[in-house]
N, C-alpha and C. Protein backbone atom coordinates (compact mmCIF):
# COMPACT_ATOMS: atom_id res chain seq x y z
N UNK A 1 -22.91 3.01 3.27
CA UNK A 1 -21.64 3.70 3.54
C UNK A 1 -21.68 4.27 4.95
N UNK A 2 -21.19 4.08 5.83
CA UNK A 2 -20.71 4.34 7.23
C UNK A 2 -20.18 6.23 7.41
N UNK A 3 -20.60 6.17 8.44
CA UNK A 3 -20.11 7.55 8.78
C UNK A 3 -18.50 7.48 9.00
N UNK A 4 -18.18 6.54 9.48
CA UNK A 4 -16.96 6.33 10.08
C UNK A 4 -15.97 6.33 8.99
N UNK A 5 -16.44 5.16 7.65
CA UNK A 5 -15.84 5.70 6.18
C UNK A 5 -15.81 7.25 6.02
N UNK A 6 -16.61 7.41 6.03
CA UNK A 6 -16.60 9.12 5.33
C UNK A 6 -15.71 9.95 6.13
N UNK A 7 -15.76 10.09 7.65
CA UNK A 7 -14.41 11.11 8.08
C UNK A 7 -13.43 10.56 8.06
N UNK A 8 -13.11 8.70 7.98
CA UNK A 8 -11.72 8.90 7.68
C UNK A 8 -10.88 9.04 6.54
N UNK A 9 -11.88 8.76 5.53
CA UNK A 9 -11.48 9.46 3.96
C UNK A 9 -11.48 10.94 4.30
N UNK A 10 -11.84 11.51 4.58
CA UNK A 10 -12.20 13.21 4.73
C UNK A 10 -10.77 13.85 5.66
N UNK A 11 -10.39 12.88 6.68
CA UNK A 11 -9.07 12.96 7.60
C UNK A 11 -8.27 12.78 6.98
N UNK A 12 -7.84 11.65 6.14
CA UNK A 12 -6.75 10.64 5.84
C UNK A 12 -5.60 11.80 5.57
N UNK A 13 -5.85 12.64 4.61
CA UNK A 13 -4.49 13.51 3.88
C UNK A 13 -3.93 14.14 5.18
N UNK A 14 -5.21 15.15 5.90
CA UNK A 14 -4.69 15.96 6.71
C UNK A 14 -3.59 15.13 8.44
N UNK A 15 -4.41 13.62 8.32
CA UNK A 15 -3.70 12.92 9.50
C UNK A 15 -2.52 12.46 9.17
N UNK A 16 -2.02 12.78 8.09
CA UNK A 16 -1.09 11.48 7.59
C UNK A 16 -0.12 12.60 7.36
N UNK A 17 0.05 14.15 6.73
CA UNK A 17 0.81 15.54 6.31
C UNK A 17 1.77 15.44 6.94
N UNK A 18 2.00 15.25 8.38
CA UNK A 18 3.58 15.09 9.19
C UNK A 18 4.04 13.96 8.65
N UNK A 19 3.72 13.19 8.83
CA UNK A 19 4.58 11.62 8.14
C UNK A 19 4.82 11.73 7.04
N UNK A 20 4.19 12.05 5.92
CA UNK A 20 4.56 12.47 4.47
C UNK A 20 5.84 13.57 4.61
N UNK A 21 6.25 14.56 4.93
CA UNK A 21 6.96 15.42 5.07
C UNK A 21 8.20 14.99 6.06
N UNK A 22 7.66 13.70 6.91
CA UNK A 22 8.79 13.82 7.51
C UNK A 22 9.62 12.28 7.49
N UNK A 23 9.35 12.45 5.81
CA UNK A 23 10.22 10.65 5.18
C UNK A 23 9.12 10.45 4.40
N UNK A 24 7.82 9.43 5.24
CA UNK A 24 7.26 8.87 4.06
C UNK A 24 7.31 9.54 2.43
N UNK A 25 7.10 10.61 2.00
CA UNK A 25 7.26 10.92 0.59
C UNK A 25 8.59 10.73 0.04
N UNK A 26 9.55 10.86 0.73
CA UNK A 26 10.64 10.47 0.26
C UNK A 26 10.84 9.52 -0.23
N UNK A 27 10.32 8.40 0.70
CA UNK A 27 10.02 6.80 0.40
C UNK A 27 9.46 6.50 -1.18
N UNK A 28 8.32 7.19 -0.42
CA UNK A 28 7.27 7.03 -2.10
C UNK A 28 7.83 7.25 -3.26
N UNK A 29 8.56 8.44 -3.43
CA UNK A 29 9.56 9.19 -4.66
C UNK A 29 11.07 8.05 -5.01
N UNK A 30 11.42 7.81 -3.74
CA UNK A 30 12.68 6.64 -4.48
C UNK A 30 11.71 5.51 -4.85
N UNK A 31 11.03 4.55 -4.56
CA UNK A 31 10.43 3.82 -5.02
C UNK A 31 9.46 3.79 -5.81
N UNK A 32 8.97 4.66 -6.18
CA UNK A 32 7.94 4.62 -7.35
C UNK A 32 9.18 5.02 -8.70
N UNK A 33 9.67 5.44 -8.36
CA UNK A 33 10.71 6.10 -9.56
C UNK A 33 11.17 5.13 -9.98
N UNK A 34 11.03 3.45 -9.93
CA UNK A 34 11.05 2.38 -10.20
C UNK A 34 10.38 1.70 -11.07
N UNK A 35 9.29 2.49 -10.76
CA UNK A 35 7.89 1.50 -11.35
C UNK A 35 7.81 2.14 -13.24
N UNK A 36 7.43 1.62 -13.79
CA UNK A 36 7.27 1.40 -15.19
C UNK A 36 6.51 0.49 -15.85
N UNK A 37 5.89 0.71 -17.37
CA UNK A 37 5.10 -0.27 -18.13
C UNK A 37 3.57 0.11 -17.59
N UNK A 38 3.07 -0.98 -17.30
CA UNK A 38 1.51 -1.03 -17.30
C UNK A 38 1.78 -1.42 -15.18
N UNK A 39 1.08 -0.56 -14.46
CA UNK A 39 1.44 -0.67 -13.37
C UNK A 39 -0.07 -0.66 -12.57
N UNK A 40 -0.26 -1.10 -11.46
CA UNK A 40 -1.61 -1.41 -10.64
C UNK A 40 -0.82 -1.27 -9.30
N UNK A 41 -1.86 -0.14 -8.83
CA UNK A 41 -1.49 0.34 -7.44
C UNK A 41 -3.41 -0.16 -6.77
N UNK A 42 -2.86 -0.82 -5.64
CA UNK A 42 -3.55 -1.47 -4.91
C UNK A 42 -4.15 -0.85 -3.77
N UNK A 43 -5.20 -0.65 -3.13
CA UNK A 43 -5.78 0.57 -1.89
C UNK A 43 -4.98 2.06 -2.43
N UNK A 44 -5.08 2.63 -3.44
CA UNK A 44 -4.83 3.53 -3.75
C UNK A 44 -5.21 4.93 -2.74
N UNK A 45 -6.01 4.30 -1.88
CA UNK A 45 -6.56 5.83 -1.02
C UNK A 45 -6.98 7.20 -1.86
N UNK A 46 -6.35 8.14 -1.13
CA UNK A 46 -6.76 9.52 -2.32
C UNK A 46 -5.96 9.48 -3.12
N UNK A 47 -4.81 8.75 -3.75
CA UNK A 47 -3.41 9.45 -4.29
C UNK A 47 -2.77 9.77 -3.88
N UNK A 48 -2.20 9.82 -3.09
CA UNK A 48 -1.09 10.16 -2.52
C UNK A 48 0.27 10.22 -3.76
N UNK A 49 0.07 8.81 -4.20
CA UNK A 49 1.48 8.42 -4.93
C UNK A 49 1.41 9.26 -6.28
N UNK A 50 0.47 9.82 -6.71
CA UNK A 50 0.54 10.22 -8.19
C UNK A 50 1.26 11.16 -8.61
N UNK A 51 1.79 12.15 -7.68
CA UNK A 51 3.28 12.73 -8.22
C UNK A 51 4.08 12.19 -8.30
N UNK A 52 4.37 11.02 -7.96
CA UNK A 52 5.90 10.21 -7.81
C UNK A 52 5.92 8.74 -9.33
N UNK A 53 5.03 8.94 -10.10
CA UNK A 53 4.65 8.16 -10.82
C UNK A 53 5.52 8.92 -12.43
N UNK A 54 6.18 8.44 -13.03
CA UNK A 54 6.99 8.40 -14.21
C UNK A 54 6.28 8.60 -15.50
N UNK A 55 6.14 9.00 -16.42
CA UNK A 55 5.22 9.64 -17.50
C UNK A 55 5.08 8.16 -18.22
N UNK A 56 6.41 7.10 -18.29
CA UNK A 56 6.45 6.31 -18.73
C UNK A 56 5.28 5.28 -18.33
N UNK A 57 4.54 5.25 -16.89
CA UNK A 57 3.66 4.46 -16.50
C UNK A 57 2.59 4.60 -17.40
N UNK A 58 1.68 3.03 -17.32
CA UNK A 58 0.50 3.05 -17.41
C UNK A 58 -0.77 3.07 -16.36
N UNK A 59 -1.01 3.66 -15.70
CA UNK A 59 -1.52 3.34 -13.94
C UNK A 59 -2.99 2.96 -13.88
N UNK A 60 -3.21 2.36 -13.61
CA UNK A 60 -4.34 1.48 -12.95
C UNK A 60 -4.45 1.40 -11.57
N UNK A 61 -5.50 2.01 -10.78
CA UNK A 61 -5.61 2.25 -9.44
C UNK A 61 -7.13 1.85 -9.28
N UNK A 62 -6.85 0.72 -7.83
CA UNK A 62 -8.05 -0.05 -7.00
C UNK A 62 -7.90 0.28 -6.01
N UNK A 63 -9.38 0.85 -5.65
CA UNK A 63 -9.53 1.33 -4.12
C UNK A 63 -10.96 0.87 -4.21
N UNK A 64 -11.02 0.52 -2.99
CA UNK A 64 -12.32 -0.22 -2.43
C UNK A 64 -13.60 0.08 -1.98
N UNK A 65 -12.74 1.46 -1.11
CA UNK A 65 -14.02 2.80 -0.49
C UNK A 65 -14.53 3.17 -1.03
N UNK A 66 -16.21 3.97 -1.22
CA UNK A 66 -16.62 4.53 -2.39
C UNK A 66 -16.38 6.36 -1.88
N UNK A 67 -15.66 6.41 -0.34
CA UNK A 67 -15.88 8.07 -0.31
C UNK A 67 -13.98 8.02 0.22
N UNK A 68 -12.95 6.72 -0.62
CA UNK A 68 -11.64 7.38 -0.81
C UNK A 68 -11.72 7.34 -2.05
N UNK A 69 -12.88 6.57 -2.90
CA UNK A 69 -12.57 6.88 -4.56
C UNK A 69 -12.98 7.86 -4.91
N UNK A 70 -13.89 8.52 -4.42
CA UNK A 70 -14.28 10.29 -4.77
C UNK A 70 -13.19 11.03 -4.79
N UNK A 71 -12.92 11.07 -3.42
CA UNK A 71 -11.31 11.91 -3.03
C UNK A 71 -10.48 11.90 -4.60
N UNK A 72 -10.49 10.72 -4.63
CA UNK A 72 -8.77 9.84 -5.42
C UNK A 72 -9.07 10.41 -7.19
N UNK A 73 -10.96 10.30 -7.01
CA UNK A 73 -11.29 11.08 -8.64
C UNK A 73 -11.68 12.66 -8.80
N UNK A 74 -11.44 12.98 -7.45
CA UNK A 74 -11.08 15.13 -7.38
C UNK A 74 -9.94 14.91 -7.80
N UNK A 75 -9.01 14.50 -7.46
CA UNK A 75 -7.39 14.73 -7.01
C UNK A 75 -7.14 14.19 -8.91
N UNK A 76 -7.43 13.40 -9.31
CA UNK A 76 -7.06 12.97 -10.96
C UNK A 76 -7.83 13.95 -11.53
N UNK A 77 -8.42 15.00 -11.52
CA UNK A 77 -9.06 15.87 -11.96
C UNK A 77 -7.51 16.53 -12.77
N UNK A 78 -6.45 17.03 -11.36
CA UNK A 78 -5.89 17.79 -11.64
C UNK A 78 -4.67 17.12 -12.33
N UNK A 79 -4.37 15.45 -12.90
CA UNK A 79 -3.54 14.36 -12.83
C UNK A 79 -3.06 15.29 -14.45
N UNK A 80 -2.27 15.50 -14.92
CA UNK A 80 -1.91 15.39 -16.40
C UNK A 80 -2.01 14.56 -17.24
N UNK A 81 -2.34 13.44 -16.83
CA UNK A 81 -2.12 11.97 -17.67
C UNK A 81 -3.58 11.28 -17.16
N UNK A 82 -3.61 10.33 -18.21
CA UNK A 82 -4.93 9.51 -18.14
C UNK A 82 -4.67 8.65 -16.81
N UNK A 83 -5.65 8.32 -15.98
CA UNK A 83 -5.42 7.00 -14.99
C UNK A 83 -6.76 6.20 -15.12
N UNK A 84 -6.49 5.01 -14.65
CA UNK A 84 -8.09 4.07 -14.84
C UNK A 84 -8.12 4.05 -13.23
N UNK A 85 -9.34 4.13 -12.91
CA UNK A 85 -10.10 3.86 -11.59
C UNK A 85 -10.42 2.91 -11.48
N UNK A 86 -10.71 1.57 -10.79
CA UNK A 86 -11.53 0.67 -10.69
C UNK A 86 -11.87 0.69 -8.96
N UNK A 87 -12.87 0.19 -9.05
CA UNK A 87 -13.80 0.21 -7.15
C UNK A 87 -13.97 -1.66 -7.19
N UNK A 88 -12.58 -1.87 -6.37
CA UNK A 88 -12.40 -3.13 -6.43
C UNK A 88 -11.49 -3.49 -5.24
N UNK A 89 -11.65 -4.75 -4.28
CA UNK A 89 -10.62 -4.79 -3.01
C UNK A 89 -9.66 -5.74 -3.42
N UNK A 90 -8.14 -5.45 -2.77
CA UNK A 90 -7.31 -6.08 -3.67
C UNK A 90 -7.18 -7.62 -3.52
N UNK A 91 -8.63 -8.16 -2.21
CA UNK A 91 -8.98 -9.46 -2.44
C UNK A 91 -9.05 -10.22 -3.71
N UNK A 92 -9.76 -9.27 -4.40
CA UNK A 92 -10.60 -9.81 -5.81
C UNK A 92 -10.23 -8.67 -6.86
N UNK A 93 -9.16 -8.93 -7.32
CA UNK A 93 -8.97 -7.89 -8.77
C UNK A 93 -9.47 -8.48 -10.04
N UNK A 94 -10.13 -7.67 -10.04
CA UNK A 94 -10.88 -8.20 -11.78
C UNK A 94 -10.09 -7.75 -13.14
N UNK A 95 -8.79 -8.44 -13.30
CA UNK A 95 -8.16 -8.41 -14.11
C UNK A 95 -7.79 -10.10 -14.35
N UNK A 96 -7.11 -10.18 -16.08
CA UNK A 96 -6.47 -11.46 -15.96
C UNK A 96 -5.01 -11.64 -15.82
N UNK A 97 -5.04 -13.02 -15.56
CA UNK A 97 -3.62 -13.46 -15.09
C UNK A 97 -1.93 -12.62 -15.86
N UNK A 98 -1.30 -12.16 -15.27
CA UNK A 98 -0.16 -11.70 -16.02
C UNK A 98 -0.54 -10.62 -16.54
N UNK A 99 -1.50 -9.31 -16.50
CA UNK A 99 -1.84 -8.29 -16.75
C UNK A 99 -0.31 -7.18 -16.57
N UNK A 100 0.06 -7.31 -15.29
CA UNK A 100 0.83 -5.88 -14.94
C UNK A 100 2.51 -6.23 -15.28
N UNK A 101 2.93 -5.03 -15.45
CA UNK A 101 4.30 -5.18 -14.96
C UNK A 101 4.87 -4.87 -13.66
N UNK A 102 4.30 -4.35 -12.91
CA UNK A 102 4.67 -3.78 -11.22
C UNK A 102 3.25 -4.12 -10.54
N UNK A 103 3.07 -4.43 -9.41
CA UNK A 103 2.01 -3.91 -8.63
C UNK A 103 3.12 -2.89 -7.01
N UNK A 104 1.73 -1.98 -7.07
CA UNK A 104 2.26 -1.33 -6.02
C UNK A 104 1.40 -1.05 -5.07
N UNK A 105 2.20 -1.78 -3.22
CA UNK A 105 1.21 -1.64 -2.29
C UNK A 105 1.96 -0.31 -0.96
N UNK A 106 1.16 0.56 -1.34
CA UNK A 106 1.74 1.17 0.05
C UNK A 106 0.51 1.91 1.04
N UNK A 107 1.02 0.99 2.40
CA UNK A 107 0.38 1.56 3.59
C UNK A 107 -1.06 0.37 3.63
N UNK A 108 -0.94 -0.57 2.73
CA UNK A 108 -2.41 -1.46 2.73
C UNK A 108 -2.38 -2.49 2.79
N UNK A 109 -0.96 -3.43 2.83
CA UNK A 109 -1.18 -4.46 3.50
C UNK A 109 -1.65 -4.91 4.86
N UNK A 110 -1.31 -3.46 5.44
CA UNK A 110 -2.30 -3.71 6.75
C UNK A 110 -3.42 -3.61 7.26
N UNK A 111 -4.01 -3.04 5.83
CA UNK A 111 -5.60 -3.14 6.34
C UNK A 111 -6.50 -3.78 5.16
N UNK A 112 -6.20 -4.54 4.72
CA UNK A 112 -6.67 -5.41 3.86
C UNK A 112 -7.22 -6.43 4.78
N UNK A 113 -8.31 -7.52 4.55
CA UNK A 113 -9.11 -7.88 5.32
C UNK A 113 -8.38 -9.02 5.44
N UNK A 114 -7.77 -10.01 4.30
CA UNK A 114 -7.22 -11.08 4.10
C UNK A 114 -5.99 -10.79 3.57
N UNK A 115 -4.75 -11.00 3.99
CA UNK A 115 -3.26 -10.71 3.54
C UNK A 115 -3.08 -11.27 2.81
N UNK A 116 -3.74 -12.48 2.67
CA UNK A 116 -2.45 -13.52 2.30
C UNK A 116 -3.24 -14.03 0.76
N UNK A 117 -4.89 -13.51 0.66
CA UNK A 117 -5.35 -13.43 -0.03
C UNK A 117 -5.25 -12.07 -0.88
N UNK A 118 -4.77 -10.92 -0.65
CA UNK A 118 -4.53 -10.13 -1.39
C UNK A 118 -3.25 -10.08 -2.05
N UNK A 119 -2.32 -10.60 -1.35
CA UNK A 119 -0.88 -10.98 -1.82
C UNK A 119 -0.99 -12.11 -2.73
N UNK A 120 -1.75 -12.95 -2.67
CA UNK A 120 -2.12 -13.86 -3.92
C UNK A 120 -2.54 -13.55 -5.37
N UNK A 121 -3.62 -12.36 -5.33
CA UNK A 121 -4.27 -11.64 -6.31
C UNK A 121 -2.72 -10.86 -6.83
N UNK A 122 -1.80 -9.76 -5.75
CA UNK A 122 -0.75 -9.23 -6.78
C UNK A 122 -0.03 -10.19 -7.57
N UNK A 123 0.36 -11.50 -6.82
CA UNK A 123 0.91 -12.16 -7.33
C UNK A 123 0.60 -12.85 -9.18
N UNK A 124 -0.96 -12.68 -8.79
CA UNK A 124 -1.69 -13.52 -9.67
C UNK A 124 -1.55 -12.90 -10.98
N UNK A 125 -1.94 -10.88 -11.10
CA UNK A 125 -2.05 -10.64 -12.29
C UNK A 125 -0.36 -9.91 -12.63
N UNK A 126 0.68 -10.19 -12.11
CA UNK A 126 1.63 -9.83 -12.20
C UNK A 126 2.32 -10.74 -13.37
N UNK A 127 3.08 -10.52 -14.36
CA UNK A 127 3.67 -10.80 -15.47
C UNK A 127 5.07 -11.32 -15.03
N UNK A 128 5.20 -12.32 -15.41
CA UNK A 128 6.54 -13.28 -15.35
C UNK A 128 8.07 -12.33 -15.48
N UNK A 129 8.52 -12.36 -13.98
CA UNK A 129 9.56 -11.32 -14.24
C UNK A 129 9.15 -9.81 -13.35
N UNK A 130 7.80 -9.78 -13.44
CA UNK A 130 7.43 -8.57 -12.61
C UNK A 130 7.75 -8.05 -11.70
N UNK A 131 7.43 -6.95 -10.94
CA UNK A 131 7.57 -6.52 -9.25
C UNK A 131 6.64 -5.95 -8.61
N UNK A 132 6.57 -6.50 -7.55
CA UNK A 132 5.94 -5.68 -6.34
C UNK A 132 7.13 -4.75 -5.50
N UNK A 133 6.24 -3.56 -5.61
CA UNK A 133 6.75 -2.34 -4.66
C UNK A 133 5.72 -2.62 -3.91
N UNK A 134 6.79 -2.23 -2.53
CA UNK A 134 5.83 -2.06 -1.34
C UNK A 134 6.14 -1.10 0.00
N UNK A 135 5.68 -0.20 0.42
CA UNK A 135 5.87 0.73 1.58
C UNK A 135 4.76 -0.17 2.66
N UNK A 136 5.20 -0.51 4.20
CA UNK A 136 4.41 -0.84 4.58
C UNK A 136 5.23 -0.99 6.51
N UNK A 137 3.70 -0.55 6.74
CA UNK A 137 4.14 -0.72 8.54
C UNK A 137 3.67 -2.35 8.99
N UNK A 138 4.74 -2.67 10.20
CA UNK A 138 4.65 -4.18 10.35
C UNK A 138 5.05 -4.23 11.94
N UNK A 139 4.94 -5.67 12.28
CA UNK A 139 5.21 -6.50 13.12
C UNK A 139 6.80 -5.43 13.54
N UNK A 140 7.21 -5.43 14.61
CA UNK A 140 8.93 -5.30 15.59
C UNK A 140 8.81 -6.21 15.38
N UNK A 141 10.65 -6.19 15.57
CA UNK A 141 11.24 -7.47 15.58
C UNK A 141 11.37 -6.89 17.01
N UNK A 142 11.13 -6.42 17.92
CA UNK A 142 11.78 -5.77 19.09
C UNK A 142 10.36 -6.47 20.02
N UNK A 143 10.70 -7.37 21.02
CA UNK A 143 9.35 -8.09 21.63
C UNK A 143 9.25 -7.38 22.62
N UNK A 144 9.63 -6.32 23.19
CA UNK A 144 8.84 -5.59 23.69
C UNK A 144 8.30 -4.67 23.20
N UNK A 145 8.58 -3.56 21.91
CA UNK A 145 7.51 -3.10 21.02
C UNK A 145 6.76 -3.96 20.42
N UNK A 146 6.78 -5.08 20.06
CA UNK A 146 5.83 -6.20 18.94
C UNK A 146 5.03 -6.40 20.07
N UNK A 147 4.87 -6.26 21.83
CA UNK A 147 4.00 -6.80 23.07
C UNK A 147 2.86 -5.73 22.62
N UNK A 148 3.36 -4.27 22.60
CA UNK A 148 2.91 -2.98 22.90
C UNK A 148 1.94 -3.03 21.25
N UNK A 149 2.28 -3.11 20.62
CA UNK A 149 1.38 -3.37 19.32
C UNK A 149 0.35 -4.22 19.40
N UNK A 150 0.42 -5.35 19.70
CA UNK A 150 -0.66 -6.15 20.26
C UNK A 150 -1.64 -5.57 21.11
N UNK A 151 -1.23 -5.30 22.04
CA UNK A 151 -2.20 -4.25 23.17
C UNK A 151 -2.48 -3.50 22.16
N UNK A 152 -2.15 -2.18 21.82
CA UNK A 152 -2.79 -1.15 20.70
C UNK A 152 -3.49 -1.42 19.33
N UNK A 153 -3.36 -3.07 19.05
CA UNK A 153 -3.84 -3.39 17.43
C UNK A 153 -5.61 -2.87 17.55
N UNK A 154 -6.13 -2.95 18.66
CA UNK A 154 -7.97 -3.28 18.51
C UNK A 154 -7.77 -1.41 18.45
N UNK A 155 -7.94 -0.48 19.48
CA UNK A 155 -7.70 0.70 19.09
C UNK A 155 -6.72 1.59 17.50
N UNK A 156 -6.22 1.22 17.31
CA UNK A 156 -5.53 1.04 15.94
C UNK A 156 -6.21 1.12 15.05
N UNK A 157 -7.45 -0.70 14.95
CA UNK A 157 -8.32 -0.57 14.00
C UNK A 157 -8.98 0.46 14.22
N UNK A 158 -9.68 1.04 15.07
CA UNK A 158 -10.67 1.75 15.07
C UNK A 158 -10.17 3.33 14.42
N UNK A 159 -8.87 3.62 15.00
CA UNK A 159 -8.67 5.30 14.57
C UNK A 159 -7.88 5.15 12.99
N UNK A 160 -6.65 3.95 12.76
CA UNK A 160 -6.34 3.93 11.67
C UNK A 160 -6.99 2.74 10.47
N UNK A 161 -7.57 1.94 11.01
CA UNK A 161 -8.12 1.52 10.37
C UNK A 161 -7.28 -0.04 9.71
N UNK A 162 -6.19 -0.04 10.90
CA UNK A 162 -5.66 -1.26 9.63
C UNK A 162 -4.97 -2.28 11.44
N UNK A 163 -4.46 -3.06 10.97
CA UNK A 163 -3.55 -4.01 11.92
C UNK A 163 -1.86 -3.36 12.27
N UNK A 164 -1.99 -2.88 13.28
CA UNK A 164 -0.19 -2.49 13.12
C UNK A 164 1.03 -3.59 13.57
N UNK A 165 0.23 -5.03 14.11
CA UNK A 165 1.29 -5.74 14.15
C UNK A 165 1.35 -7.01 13.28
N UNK A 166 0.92 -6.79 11.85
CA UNK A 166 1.58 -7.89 10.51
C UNK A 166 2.69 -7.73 10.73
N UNK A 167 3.18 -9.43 10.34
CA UNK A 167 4.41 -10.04 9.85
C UNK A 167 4.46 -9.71 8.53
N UNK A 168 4.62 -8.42 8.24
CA UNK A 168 3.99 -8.48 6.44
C UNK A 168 4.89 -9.18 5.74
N UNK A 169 5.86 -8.99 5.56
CA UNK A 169 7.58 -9.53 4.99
C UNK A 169 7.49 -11.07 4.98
N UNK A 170 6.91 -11.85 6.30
CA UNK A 170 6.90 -12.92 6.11
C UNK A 170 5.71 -13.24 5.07
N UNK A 171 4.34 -12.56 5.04
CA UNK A 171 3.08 -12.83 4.42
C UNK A 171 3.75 -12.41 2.94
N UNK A 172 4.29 -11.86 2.71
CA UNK A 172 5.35 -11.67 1.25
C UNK A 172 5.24 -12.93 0.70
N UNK A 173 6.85 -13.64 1.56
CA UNK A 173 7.29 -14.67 1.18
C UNK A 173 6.80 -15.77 1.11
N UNK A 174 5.61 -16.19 1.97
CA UNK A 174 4.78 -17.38 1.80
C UNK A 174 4.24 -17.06 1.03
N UNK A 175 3.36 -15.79 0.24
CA UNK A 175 2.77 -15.85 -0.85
C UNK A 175 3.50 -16.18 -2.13
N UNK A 176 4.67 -16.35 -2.03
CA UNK A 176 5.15 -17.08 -3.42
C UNK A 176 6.08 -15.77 -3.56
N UNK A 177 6.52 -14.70 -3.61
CA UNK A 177 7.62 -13.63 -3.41
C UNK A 177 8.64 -13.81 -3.07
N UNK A 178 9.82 -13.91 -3.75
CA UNK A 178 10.98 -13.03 -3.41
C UNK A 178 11.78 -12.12 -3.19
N UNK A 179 11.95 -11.39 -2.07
CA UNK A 179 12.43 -10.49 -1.73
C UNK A 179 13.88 -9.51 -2.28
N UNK A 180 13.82 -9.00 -2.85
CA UNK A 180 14.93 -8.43 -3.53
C UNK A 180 15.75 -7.43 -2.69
N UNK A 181 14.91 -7.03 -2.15
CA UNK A 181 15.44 -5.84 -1.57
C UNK A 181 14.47 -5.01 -0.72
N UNK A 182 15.51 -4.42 1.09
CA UNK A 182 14.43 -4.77 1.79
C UNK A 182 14.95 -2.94 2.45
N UNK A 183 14.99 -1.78 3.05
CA UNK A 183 14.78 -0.87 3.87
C UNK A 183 13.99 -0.73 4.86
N UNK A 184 14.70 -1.00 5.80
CA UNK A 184 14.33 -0.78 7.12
C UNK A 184 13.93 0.34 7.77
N UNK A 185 13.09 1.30 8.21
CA UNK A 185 13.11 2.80 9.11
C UNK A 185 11.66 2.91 9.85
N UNK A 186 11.63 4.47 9.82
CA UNK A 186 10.21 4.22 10.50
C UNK A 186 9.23 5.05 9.90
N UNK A 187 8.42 5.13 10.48
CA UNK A 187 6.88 5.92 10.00
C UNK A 187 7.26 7.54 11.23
N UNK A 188 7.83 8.70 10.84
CA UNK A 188 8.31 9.21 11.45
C UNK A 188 6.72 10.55 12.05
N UNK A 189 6.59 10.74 13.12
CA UNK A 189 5.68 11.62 13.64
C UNK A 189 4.56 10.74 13.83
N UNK A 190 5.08 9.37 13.52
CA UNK A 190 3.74 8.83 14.24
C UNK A 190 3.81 7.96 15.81
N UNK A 191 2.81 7.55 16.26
CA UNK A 191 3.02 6.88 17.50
C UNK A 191 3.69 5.30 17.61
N UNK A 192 4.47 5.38 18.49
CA UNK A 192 5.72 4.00 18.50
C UNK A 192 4.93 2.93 17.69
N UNK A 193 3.89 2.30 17.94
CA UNK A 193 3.71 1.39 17.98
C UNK A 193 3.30 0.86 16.32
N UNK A 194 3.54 1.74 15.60
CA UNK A 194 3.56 1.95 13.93
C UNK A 194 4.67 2.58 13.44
N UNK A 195 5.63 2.48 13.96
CA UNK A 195 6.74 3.47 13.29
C UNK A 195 7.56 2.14 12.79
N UNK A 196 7.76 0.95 12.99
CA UNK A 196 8.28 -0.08 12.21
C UNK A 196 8.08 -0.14 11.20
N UNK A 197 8.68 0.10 9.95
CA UNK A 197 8.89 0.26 7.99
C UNK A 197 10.02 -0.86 7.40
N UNK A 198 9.25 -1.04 6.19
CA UNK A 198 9.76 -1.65 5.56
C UNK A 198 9.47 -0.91 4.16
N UNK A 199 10.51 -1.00 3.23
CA UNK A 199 10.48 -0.39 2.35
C UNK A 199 11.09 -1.45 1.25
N UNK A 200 10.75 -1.93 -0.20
CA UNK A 200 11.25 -2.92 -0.53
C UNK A 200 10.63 -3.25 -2.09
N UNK A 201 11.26 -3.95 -2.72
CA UNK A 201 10.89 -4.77 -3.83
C UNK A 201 10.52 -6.02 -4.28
N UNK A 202 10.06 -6.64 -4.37
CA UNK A 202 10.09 -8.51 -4.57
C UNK A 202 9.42 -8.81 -5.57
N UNK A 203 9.51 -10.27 -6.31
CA UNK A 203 9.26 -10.70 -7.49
C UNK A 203 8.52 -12.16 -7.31
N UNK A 204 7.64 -12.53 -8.04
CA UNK A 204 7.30 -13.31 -8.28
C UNK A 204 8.09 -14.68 -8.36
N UNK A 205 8.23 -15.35 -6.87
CA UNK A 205 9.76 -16.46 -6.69
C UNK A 205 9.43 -17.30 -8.31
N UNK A 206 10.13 -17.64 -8.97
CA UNK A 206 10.09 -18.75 -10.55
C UNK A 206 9.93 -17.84 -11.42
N UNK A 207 9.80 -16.27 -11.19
CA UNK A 207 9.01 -15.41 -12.08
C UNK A 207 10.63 -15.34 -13.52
């Protein structure tokens, strides 16, 4: 386990408190208020989402880190409701096919190691008819911010830890997804070159 893991699990809540307050939770709260049945939230981090989660859920949460799953199992300490933990990357979910009724990704398609391989796995244990929720920073369509992201992606990894210029929307749709529904805005109090959002739903295309 890396030092570098450990303070940015130890940072994550306190770096992220302006953006939560100034939209992102909002985000989280209309769109999770969606989710229902037996549900799998993907890079779960500390929790963030677990107030915004419906009594009606069944939640299943994969996180990969072993010092954001500590965090994520203080924070369910105080949860009212049962949750399952698993220490699993959403490369490789060890569930079977058609397990969930929702999967939910927010803030981790961009730092997932393989996109298009983790968008395969939601796809995979998702139930005919299902949905993916997703909150997620991406690619401009604006080519002179999408230039400026490029320049900033290698620094990026290092302080946030993920890619800030995915095509995620497109890595959606080639994974076999249809897009239902899409919100556009930004990641507000953070620096330009991550403030591009997408906010959205999609289904399993034949589902």
């Amino acid at each position: 386990m890396s030092l570098g893991n450990r303070f940015f699990a130890a940072m994550y809540d306190r770096m992220s408190k302006a953006t939560e307050e100034a939209g992102l939770g909002a985000h989280r709260e209309a769109l999770l208020s969606q989710a229902s049945g037996r549900v799998l939230e993907i890079g779960a981090g500390t929790g963030r989402n677990l107030p915004y989660y419906g009594e009606s859920v069944e939640l299943t949460l994969v996180e990969p880190s072993d010092p954001m799953a500590r965090r994520l199992e203080r924070r369910l300490e105080e949860h009212p409701r049962p949750v399952t933990v698993v220490r699993a990357p959403a490369e490789a979910l060890p569930f079977e096919d058609g397990r969930f009724d929702v999967v939910v990704s927010t803030l981790v398609l961009c730092a997932v190691s393989d996109q298009a391989c983790a968008l395969a796995e939601a796809r995979r244990v998702l139930k005919p008819g299902g949905t993916l929720l997703f909150i997620e920073h991406l690619r401009s369509e604006e080519p002179k911010l999408a230039r400026l992201q490029d320049r900033m992606n290698r620094l990026n990894r290092v302080v946030a830890r993920c890619d800030c210029n995915r095509a995620t929307l497109d890595a959606i749709r080639a994974a076999g997804f249809t897009i239902e529904g899409v919100e556009h805005d930004e990641l507000k109090k953070a620096p330009r070159f991550v403030r591009p959002l997408a906010v959205g739903t999609a289904s399993p295309s034949g589902g």
